[in-house]
PDB file of N, CA and C in Angstrom:
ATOM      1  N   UNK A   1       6.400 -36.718-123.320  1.00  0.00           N
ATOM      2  CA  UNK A   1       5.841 -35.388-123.156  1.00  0.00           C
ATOM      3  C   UNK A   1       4.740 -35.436-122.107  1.00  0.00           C
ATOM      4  N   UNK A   2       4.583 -34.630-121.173  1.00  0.00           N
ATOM      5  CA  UNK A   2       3.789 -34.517-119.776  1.00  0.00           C
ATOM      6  C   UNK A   2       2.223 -34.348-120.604  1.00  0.00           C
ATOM      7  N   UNK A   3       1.854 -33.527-121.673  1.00  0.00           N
ATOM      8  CA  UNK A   3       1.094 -33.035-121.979  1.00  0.00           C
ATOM      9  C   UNK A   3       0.365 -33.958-122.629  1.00  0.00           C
ATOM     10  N   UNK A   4       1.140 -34.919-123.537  1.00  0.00           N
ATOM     11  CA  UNK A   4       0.553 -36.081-124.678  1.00  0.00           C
ATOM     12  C   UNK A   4      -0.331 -36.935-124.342  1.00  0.00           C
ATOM     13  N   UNK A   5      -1.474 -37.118-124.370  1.00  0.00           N
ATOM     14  CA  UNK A   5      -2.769 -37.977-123.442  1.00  0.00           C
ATOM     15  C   UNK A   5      -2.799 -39.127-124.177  1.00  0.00           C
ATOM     16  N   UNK A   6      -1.620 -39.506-124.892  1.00  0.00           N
ATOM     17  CA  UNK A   6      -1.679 -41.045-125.320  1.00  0.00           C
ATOM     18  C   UNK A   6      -0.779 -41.657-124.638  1.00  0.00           C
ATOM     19  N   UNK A   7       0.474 -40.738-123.595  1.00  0.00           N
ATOM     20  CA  UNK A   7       1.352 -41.622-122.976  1.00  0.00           C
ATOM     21  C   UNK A   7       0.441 -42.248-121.752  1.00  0.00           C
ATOM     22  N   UNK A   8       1.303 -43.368-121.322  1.00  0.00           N
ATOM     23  CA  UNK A   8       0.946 -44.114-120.491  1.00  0.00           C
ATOM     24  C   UNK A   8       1.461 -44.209-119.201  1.00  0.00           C
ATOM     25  N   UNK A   9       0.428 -43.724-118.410  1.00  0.00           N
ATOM     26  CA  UNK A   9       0.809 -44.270-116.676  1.00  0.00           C
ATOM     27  C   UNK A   9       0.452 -44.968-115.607  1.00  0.00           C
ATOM     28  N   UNK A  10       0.810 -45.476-115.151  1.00  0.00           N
ATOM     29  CA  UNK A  10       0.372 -46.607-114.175  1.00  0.00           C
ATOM     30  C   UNK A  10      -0.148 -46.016-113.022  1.00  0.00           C
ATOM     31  N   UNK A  11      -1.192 -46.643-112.558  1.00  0.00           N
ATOM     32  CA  UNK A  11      -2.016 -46.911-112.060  1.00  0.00           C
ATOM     33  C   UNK A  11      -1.936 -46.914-110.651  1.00  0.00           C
ATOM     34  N   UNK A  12      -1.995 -46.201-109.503  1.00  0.00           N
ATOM     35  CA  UNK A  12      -1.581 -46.531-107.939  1.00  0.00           C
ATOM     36  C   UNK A  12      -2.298 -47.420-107.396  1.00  0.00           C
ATOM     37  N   UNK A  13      -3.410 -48.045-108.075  1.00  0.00           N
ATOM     38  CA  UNK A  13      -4.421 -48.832-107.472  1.00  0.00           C
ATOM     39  C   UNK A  13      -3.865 -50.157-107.379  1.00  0.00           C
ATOM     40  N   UNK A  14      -3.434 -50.523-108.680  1.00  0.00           N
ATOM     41  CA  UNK A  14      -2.657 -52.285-109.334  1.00  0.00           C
ATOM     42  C   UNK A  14      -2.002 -51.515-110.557  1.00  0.00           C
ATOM     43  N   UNK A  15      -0.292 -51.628-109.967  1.00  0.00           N
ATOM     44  CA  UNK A  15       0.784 -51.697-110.631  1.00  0.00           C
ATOM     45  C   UNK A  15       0.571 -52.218-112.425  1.00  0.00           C
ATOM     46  N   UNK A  16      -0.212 -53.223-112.081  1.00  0.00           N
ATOM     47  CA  UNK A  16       0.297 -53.732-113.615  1.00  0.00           C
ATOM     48  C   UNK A  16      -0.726 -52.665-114.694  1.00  0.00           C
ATOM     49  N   UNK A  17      -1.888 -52.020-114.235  1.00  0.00           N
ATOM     50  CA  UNK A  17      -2.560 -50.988-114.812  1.00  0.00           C
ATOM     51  C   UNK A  17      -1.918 -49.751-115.833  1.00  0.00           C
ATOM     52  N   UNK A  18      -1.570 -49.603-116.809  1.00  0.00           N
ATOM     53  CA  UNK A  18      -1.088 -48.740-117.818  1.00  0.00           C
ATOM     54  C   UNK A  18      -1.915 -48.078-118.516  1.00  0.00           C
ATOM     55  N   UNK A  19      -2.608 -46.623-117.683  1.00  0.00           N
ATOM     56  CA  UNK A  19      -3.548 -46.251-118.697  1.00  0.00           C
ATOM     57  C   UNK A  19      -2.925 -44.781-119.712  1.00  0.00           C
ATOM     58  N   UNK A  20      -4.002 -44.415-120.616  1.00  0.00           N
ATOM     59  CA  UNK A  20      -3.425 -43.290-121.583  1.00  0.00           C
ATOM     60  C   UNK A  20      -3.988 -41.799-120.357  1.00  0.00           C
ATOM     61  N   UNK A  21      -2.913 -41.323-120.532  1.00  0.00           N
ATOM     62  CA  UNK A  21      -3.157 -39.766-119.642  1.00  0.00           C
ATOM     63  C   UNK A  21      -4.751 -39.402-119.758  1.00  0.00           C
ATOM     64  N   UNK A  22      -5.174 -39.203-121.021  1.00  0.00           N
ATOM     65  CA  UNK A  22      -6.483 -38.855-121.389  1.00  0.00           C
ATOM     66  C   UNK A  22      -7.319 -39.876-120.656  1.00  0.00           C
ATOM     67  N   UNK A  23      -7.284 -40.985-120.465  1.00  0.00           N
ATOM     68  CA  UNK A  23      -8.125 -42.252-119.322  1.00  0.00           C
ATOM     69  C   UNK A  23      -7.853 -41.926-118.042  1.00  0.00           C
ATOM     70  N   UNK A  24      -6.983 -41.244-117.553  1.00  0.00           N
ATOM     71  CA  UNK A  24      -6.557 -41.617-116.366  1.00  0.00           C
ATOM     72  C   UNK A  24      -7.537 -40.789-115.454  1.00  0.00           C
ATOM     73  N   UNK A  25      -8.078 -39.862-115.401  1.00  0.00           N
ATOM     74  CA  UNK A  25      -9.369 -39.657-114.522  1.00  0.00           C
ATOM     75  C   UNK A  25     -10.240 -40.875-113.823  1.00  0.00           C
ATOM     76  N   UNK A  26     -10.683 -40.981-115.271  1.00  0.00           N
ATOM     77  CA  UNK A  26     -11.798 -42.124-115.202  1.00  0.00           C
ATOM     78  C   UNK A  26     -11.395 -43.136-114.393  1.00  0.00           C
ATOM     79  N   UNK A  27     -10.181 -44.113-114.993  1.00  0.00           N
ATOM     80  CA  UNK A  27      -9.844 -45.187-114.805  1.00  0.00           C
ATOM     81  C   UNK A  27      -9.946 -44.885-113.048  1.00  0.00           C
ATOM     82  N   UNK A  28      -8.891 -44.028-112.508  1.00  0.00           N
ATOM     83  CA  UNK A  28      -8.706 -43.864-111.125  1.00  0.00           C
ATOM     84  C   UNK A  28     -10.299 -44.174-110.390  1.00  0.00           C
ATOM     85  N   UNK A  29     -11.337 -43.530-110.795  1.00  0.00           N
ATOM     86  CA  UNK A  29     -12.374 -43.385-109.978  1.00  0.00           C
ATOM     87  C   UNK A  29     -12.875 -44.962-109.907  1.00  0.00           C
ATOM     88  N   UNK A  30     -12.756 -45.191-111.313  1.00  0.00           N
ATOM     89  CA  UNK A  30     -13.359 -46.890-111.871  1.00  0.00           C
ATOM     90  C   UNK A  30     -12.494 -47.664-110.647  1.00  0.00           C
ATOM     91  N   UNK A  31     -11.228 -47.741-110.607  1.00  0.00           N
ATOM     92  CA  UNK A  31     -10.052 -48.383-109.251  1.00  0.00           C
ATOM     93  C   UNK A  31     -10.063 -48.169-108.209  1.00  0.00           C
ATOM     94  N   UNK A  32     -10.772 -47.050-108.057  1.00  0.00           N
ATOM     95  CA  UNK A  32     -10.876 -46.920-106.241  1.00  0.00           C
ATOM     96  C   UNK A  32     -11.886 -47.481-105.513  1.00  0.00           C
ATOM     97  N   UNK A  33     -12.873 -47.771-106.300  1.00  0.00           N
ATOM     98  CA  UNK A  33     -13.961 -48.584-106.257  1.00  0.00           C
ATOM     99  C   UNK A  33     -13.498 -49.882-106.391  1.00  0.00           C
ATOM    100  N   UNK A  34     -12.649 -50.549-107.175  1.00  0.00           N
ATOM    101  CA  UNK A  34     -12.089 -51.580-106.984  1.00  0.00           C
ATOM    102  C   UNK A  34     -11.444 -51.930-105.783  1.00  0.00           C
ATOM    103  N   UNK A  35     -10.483 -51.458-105.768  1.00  0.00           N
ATOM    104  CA  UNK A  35      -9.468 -51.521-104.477  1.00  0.00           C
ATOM    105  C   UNK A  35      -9.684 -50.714-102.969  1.00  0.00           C
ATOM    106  N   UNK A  36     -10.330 -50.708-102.689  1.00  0.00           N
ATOM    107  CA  UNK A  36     -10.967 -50.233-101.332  1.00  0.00           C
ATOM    108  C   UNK A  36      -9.811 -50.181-100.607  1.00  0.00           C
ATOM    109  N   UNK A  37      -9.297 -51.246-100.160  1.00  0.00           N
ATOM    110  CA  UNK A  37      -8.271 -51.155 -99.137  1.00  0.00           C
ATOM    111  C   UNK A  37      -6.782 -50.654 -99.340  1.00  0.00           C
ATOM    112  N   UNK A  38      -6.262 -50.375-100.516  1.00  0.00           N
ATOM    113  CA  UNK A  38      -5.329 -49.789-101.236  1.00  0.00           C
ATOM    114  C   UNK A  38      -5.600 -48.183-101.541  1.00  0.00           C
ATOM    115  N   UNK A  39      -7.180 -47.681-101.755  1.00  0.00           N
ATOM    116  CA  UNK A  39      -7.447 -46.451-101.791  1.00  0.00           C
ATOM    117  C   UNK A  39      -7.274 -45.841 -99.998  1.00  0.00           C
ATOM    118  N   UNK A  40      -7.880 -47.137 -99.172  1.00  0.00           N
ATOM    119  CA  UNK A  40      -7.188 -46.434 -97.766  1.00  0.00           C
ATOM    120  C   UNK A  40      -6.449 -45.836 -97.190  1.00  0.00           C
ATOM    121  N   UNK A  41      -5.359 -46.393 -98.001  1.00  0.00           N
ATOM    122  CA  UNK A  41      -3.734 -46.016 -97.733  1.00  0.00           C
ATOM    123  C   UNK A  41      -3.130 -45.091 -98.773  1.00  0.00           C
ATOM    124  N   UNK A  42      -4.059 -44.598 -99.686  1.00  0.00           N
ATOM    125  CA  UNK A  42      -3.454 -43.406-100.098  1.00  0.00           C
ATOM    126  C   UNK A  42      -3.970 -41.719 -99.920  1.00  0.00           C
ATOM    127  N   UNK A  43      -3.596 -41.111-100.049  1.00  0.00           N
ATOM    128  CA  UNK A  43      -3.846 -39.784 -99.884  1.00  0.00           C
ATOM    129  C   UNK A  43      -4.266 -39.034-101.294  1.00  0.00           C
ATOM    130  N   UNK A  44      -4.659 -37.971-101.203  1.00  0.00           N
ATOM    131  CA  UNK A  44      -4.592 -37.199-102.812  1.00  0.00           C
ATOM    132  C   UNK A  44      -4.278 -35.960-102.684  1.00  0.00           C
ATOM    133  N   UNK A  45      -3.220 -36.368-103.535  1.00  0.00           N
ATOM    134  CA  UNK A  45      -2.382 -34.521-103.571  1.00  0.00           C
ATOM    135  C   UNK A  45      -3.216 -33.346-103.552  1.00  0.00           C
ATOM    136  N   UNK A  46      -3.300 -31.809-102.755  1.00  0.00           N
ATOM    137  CA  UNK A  46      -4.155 -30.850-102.762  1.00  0.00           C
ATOM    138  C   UNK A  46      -3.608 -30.150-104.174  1.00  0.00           C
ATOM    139  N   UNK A  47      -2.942 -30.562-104.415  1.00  0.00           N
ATOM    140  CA  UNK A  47      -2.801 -29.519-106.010  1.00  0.00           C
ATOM    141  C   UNK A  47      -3.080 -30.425-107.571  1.00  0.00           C
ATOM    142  N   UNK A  48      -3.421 -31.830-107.124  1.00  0.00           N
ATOM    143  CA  UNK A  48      -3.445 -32.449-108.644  1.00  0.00           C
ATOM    144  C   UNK A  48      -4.374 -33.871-108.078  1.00  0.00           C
ATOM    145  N   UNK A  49      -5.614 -33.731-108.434  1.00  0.00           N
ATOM    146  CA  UNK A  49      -5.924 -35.182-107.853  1.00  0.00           C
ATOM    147  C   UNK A  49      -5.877 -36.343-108.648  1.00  0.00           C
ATOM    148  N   UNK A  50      -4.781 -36.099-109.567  1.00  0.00           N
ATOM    149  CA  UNK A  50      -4.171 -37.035-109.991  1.00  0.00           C
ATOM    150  C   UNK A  50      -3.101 -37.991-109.344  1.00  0.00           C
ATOM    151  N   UNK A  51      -2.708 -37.226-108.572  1.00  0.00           N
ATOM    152  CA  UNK A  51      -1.158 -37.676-107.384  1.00  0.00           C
ATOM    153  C   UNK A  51      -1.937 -37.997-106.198  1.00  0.00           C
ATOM    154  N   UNK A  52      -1.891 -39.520-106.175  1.00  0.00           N
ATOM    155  CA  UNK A  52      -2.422 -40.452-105.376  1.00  0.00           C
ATOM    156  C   UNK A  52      -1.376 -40.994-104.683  1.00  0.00           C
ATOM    157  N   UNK A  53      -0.558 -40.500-103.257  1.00  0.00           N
ATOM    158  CA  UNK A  53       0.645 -41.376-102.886  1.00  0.00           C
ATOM    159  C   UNK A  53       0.477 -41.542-101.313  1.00  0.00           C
ATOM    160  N   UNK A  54       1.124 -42.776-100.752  1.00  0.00           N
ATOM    161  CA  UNK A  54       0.948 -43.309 -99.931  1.00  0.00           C
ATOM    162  C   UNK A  54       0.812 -42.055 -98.769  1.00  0.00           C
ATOM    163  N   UNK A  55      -0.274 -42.440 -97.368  1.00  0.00           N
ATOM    164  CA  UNK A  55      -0.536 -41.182 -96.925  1.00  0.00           C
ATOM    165  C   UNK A  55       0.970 -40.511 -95.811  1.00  0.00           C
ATOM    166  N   UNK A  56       1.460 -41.842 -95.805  1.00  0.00           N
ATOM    167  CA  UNK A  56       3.162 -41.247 -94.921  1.00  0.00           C
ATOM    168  C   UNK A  56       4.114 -40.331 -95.862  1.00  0.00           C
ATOM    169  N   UNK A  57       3.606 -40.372 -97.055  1.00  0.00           N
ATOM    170  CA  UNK A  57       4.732 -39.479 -97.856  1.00  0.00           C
ATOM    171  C   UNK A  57       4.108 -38.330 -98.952  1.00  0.00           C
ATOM    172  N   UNK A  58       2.599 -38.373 -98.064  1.00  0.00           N
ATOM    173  CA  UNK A  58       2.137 -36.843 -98.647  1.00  0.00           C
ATOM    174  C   UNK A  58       2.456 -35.776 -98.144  1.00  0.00           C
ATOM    175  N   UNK A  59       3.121 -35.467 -97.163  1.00  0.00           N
ATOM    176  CA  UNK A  59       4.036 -34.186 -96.879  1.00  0.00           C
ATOM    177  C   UNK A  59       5.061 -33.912 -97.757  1.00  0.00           C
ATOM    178  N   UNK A  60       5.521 -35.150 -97.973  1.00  0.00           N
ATOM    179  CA  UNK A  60       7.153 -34.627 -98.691  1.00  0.00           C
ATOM    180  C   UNK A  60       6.538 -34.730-100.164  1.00  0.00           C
ATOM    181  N   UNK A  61       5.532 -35.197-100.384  1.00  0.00           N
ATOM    182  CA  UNK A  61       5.161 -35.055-101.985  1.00  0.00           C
ATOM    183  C   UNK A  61       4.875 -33.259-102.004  1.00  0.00           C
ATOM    184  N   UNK A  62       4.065 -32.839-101.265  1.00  0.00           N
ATOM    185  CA  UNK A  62       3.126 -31.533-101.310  1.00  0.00           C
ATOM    186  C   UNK A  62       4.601 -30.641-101.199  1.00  0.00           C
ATOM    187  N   UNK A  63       5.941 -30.536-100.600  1.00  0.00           N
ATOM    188  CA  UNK A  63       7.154 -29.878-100.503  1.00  0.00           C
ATOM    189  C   UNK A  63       7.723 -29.952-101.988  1.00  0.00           C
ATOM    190  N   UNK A  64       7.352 -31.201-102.938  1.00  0.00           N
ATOM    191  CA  UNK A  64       7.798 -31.379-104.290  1.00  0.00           C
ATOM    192  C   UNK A  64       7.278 -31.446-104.794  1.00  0.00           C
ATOM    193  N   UNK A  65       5.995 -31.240-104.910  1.00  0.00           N
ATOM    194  CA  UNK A  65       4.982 -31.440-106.355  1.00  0.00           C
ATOM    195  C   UNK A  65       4.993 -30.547-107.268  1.00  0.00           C
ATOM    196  N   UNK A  66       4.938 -31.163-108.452  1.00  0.00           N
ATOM    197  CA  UNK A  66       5.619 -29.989-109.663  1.00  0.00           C
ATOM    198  C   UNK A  66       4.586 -29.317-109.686  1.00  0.00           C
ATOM    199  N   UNK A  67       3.447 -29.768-109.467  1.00  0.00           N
ATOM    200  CA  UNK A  67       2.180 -28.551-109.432  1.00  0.00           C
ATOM    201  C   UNK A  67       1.742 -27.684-108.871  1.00  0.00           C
ATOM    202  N   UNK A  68       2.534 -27.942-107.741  1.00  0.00           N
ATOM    203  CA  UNK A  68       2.742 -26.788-106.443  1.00  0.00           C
ATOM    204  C   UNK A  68       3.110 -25.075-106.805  1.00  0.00           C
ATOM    205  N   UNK A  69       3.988 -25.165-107.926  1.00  0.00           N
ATOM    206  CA  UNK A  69       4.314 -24.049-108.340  1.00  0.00           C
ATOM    207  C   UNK A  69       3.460 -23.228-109.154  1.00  0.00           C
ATOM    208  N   UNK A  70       2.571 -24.255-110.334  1.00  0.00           N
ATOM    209  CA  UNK A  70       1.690 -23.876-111.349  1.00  0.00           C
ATOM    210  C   UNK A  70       0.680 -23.071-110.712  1.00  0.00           C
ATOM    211  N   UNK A  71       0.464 -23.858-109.236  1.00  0.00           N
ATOM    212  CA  UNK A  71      -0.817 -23.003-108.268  1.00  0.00           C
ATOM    213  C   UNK A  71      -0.347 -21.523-107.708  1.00  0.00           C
ATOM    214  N   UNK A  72       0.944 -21.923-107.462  1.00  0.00           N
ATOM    215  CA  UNK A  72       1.314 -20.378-106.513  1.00  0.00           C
ATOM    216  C   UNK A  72       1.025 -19.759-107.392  1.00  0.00           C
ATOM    217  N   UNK A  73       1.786 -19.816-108.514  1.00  0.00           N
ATOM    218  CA  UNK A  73       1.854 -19.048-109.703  1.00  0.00           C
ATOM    219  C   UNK A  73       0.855 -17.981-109.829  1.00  0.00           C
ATOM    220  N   UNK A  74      -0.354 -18.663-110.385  1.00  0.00           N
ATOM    221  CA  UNK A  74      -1.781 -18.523-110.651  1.00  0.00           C
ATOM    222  C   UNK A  74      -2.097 -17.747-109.213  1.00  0.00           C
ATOM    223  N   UNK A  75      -2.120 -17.441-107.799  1.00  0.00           N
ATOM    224  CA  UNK A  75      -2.476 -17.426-107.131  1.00  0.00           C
ATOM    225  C   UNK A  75      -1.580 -15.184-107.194  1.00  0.00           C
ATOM    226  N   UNK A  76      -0.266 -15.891-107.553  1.00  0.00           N
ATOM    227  CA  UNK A  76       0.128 -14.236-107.109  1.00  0.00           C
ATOM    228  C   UNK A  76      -0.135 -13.467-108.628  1.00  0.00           C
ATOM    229  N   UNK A  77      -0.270 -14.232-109.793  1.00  0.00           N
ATOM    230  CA  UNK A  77      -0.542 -13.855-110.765  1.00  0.00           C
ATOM    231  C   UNK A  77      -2.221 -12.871-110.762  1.00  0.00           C
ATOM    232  N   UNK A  78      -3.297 -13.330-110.201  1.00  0.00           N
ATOM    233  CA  UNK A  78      -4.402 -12.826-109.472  1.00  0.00           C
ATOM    234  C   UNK A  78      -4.400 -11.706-108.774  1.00  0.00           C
ATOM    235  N   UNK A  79      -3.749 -12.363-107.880  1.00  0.00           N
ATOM    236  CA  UNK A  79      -3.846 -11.214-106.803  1.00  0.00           C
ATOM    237  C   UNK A  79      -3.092  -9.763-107.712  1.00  0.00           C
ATOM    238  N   UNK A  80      -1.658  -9.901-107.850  1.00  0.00           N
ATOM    239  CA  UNK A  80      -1.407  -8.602-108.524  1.00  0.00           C
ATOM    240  C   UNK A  80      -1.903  -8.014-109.302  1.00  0.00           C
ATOM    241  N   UNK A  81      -3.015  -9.003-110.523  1.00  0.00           N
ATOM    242  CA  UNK A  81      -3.808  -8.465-111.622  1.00  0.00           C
ATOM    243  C   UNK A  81      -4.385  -7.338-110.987  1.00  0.00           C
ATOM    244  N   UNK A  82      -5.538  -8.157-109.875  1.00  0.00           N
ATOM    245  CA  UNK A  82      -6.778  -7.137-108.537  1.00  0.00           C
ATOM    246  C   UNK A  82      -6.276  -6.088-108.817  1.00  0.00           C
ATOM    247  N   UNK A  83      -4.957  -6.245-108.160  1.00  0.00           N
ATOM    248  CA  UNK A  83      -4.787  -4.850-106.829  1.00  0.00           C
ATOM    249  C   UNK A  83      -3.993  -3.893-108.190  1.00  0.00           C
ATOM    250  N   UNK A  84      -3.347  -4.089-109.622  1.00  0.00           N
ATOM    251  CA  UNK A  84      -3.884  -3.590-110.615  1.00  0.00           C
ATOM    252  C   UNK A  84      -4.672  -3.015-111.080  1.00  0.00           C
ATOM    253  N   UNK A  85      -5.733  -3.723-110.535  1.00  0.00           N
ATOM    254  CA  UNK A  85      -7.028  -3.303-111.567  1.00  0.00           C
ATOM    255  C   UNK A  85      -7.297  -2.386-110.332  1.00  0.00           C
ATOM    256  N   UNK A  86      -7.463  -2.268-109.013  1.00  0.00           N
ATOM    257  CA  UNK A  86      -8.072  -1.643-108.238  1.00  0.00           C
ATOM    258  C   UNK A  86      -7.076  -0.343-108.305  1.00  0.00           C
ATOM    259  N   UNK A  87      -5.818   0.109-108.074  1.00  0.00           N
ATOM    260  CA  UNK A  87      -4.845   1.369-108.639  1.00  0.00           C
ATOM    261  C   UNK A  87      -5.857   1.831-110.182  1.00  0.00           C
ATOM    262  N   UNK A  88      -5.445   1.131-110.977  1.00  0.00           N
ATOM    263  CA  UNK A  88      -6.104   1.478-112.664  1.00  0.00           C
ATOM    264  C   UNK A  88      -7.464   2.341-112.199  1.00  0.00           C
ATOM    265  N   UNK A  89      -8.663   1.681-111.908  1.00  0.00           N
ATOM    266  CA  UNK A  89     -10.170   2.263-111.528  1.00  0.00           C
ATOM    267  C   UNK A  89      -9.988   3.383-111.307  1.00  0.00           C
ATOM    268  N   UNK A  90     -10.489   4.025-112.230  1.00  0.00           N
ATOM    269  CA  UNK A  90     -11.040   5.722-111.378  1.00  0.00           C
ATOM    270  C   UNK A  90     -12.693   6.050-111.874  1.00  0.00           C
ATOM    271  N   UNK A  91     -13.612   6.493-111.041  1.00  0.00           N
ATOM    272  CA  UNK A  91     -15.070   6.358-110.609  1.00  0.00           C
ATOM    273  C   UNK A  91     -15.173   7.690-111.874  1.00  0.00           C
ATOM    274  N   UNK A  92     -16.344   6.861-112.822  1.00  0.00           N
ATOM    275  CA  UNK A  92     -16.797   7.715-113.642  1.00  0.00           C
ATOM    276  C   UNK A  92     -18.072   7.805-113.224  1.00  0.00           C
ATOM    277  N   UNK A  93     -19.018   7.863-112.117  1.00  0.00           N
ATOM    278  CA  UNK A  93     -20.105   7.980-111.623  1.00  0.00           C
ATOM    279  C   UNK A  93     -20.230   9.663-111.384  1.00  0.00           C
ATOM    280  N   UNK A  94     -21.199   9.949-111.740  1.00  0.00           N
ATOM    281  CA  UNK A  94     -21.793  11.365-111.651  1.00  0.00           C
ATOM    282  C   UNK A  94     -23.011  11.458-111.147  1.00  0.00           C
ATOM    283  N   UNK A  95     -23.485  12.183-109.979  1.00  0.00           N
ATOM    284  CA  UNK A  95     -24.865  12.621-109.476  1.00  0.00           C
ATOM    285  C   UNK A  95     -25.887  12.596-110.990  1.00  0.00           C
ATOM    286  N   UNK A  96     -27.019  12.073-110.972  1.00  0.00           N
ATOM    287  CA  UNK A  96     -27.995  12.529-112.043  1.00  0.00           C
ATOM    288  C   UNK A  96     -28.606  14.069-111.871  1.00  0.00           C
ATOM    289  N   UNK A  97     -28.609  14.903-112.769  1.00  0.00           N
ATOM    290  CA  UNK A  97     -29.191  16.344-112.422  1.00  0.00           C
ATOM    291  C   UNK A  97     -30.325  16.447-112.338  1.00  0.00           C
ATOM    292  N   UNK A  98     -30.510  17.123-111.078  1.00  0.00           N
ATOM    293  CA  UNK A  98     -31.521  17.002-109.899  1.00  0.00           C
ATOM    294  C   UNK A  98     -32.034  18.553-110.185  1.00  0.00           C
ATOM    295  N   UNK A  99     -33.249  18.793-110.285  1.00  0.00           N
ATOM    296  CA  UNK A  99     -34.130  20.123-110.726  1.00  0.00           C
ATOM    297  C   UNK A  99     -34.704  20.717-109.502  1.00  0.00           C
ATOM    298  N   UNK A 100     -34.987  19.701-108.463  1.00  0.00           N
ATOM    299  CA  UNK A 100     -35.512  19.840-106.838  1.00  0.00           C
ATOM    300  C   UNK A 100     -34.272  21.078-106.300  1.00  0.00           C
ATOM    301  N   UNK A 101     -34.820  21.976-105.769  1.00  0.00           N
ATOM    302  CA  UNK A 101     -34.558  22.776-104.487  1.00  0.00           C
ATOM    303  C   UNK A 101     -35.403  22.863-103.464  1.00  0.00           C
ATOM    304  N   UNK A 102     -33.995  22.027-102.515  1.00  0.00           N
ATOM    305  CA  UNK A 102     -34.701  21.603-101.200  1.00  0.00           C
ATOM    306  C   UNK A 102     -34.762  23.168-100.198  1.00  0.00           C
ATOM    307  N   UNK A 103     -33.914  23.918-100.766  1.00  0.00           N
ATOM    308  CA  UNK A 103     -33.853  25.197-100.142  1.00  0.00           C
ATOM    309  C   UNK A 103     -35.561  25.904-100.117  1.00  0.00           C
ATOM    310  N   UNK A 104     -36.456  25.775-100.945  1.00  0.00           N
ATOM    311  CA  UNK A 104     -37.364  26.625-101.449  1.00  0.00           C
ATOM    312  C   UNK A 104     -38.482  25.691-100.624  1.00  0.00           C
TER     313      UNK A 104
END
């Protein structure tokens, strides 16, 4: 299950690394600091900075990243709410009554 923060995934830093989803923030930051010259050569996905992949095949990752969609999503999901909410609005503002005559 994608969601379960006890499964385990490895590590882009050193292969043999198996951490629990719920670690895997941490661990990454803890490894990049380790591996300097291995963090060189990777890139980080603009939609999950979890997806750490080599920087020659971050184009074709960003064309397939399953998270790519979750963002559009969210993005036209917004916008249509707005422009919703901006149709919906109608101005309940009223002048305060004014006793002044500027005529006099």
């Amino acid at each position: 299950d994608v969601l379960d923060p006890e499964r385990l995934i490895q590590c882009p830093y050193n292969k043999h690394h198996r951490i629990r989803a719920g670690r895997f923030p941490y661990h990454l930051v803890k490894c990049r600091k380790s591996y300097p010259e291995v963090a060189k050569e990777l890139a980080t996905c603009p939609f999950n900075a979890r997806h750490l992949v080599p920087q020659a095949d971050l184009s074709d990752h960003i064309m397939k990243c399953s998270d790519k969609g979750i963002l559009e999503q969210d993005i036209v999901n917004q916008s249509s709410g707005f422009q919703r909410e901006q149709m919906n609005t109608v101005s309940t503002w009223q002048a305060p009554p004014c006793e002044e005559d500027w005529e006099t």
